[in-house]
N, C-alpha and C. Protein backbone atom coordinates (compact mmCIF):
# COMPACT_ATOMS: atom_id res chain seq x y z
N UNK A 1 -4.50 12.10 7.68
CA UNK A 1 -4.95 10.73 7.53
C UNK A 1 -4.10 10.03 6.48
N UNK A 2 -3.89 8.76 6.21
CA UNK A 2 -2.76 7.94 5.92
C UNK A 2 -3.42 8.02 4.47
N UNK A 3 -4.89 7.88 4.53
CA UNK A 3 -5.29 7.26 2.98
C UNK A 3 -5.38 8.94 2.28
N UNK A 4 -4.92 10.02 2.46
CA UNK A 4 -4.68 11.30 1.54
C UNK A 4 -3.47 11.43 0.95
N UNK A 5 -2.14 10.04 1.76
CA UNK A 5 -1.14 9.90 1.42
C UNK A 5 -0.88 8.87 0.58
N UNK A 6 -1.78 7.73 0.70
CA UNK A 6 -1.15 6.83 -0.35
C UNK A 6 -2.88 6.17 -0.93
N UNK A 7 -2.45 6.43 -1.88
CA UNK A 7 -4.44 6.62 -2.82
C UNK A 7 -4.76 4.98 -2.92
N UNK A 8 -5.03 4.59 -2.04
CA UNK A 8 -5.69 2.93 -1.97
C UNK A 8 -6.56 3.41 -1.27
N UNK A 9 -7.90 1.84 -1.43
CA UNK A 9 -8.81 2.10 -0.21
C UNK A 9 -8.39 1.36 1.45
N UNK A 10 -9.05 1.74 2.40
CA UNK A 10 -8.59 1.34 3.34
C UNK A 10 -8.43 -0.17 3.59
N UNK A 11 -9.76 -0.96 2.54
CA UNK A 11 -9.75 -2.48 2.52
C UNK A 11 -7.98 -2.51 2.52
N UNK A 12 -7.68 -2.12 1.42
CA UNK A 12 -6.52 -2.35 0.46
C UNK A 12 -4.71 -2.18 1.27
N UNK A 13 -5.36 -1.13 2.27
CA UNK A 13 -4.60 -0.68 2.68
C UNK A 13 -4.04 -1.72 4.18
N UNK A 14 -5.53 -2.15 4.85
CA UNK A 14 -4.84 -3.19 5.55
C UNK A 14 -4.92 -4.48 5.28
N UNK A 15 -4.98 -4.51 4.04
CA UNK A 15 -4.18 -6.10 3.67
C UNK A 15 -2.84 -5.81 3.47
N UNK A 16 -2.65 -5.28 2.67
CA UNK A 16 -0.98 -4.78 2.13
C UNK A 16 -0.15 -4.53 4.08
N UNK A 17 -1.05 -4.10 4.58
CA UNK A 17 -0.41 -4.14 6.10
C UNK A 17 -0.08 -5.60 6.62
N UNK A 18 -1.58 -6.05 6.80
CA UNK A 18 -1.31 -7.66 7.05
C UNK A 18 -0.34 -8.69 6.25
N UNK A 19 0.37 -8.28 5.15
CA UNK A 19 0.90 -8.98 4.33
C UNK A 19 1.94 -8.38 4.31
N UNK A 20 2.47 -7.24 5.17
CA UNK A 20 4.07 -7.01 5.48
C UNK A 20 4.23 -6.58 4.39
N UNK A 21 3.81 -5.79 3.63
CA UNK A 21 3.80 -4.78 2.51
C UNK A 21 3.80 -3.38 2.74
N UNK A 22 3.34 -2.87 3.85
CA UNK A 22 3.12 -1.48 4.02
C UNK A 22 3.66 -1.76 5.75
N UNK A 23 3.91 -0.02 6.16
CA UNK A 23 3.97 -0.03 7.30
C UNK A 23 3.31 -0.48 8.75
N UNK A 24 3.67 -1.08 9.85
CA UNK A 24 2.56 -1.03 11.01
C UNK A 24 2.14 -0.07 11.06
N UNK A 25 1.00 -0.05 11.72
CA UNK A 25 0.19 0.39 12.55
C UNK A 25 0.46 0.48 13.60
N UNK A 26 0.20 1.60 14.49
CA UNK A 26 0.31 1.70 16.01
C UNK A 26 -1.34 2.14 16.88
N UNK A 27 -1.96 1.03 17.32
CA UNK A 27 -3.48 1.73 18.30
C UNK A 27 -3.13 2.76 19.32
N UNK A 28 -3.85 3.74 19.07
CA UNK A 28 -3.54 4.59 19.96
C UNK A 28 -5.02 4.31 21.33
N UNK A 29 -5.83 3.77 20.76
CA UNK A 29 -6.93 3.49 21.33
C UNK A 29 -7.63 2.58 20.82
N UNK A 30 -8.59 1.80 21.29
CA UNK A 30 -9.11 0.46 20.71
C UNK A 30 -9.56 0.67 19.87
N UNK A 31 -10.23 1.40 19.12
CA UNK A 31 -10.90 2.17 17.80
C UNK A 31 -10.10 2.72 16.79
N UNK A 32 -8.65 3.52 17.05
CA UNK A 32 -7.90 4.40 16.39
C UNK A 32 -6.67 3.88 16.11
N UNK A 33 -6.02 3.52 14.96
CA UNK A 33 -5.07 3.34 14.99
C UNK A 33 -4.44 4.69 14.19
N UNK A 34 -2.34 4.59 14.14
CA UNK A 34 -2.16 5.58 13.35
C UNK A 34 -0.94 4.78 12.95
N UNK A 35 -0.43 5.69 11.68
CA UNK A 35 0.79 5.34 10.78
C UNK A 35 1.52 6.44 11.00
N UNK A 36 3.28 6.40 11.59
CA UNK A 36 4.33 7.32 10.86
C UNK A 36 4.41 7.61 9.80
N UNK A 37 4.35 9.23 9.95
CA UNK A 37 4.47 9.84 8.51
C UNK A 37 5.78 9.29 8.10
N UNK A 38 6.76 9.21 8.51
CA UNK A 38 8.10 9.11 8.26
C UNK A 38 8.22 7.81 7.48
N UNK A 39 7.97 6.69 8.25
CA UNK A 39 7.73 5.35 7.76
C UNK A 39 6.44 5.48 6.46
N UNK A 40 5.71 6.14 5.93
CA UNK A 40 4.80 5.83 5.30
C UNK A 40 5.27 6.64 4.13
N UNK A 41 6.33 7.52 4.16
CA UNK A 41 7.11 8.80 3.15
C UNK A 41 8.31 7.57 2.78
N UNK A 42 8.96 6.75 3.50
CA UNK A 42 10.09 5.96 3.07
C UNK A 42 9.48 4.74 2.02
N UNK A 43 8.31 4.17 2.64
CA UNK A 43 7.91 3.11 2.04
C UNK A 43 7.34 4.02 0.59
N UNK A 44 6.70 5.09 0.37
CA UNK A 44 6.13 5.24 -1.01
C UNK A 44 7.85 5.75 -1.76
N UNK A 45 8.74 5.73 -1.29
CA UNK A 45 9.93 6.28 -1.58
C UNK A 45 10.41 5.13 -2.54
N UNK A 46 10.84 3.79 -1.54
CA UNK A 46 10.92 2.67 -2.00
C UNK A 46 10.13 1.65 -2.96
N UNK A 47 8.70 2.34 -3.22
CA UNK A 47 8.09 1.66 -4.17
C UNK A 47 8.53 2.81 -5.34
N UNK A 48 8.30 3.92 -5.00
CA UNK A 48 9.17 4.94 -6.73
C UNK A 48 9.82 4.27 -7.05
N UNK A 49 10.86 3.83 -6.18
CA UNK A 49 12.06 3.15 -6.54
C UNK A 49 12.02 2.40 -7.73
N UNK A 50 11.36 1.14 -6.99
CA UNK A 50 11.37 0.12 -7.61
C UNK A 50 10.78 -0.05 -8.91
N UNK A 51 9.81 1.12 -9.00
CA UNK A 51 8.93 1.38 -10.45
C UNK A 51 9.97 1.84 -11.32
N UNK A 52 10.98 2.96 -10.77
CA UNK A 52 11.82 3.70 -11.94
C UNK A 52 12.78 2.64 -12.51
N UNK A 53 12.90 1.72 -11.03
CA UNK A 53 14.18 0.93 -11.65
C UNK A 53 13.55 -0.37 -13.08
N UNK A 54 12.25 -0.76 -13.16
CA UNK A 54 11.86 -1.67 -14.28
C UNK A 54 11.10 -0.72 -14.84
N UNK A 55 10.83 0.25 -15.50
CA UNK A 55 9.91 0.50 -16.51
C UNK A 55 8.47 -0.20 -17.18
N UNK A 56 9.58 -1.80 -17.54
CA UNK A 56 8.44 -2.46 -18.06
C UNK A 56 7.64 -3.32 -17.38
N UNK A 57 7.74 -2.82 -16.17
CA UNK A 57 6.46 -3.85 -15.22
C UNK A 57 5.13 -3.89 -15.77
N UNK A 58 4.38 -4.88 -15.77
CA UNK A 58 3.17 -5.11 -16.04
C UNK A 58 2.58 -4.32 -14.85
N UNK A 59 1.00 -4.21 -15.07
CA UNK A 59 0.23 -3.40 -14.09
C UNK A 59 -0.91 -4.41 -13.60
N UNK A 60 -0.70 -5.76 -14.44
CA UNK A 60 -1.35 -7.00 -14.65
C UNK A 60 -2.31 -7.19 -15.47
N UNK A 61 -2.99 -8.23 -15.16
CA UNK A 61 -4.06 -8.38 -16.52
C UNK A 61 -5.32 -8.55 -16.53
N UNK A 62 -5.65 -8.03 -15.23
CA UNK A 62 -6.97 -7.53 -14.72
C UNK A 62 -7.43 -8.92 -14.20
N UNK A 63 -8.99 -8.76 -14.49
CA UNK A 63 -9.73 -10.13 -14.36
C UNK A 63 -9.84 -11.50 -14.88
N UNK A 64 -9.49 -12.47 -14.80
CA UNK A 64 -9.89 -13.44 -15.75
C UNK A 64 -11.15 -13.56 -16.31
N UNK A 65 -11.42 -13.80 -17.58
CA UNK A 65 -12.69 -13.83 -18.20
C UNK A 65 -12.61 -15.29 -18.22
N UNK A 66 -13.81 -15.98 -17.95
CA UNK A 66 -13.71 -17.78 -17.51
C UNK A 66 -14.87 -17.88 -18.66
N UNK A 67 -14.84 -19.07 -19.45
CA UNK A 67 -15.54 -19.26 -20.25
C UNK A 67 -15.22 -18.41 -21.87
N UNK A 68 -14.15 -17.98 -21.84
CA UNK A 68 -13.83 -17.46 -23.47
C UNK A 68 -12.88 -17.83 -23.83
């Protein structure tokens, strides 16, 4: 299963899909879809990447607190 490979929840997982962030999806049946391992091993490849290459990325700044 895709989500033992990349630790998001599934919400999470198909937005980042819908938003051309993560790999398609392929239905194998109206209920089931599935992800290439191959494609889903390149894309966490390419985000290492991009982490090793800035160090100092923010991780962000959580919630806004409104009213302080």
């Amino acid at each position: 299963m895709v989500l033992e490979l990349v630790p998001v929840s599934r919400t999470t997982l198909y937005r980042l899909e819908r938003a051309g962030k993560f790999p398609r999806s392929v239905y194998v049946s109206p209920n089931r879809r599935l992800w290439f391992r191959d494609e889903v091993v390149t894309w966490q490849t390419a985000i290492n990447d991009n982490d090793a290459r800035n160090p100092d990325r923010g991780r962000g700044g959580g919630r806004r607190r409104h009213g302080t």
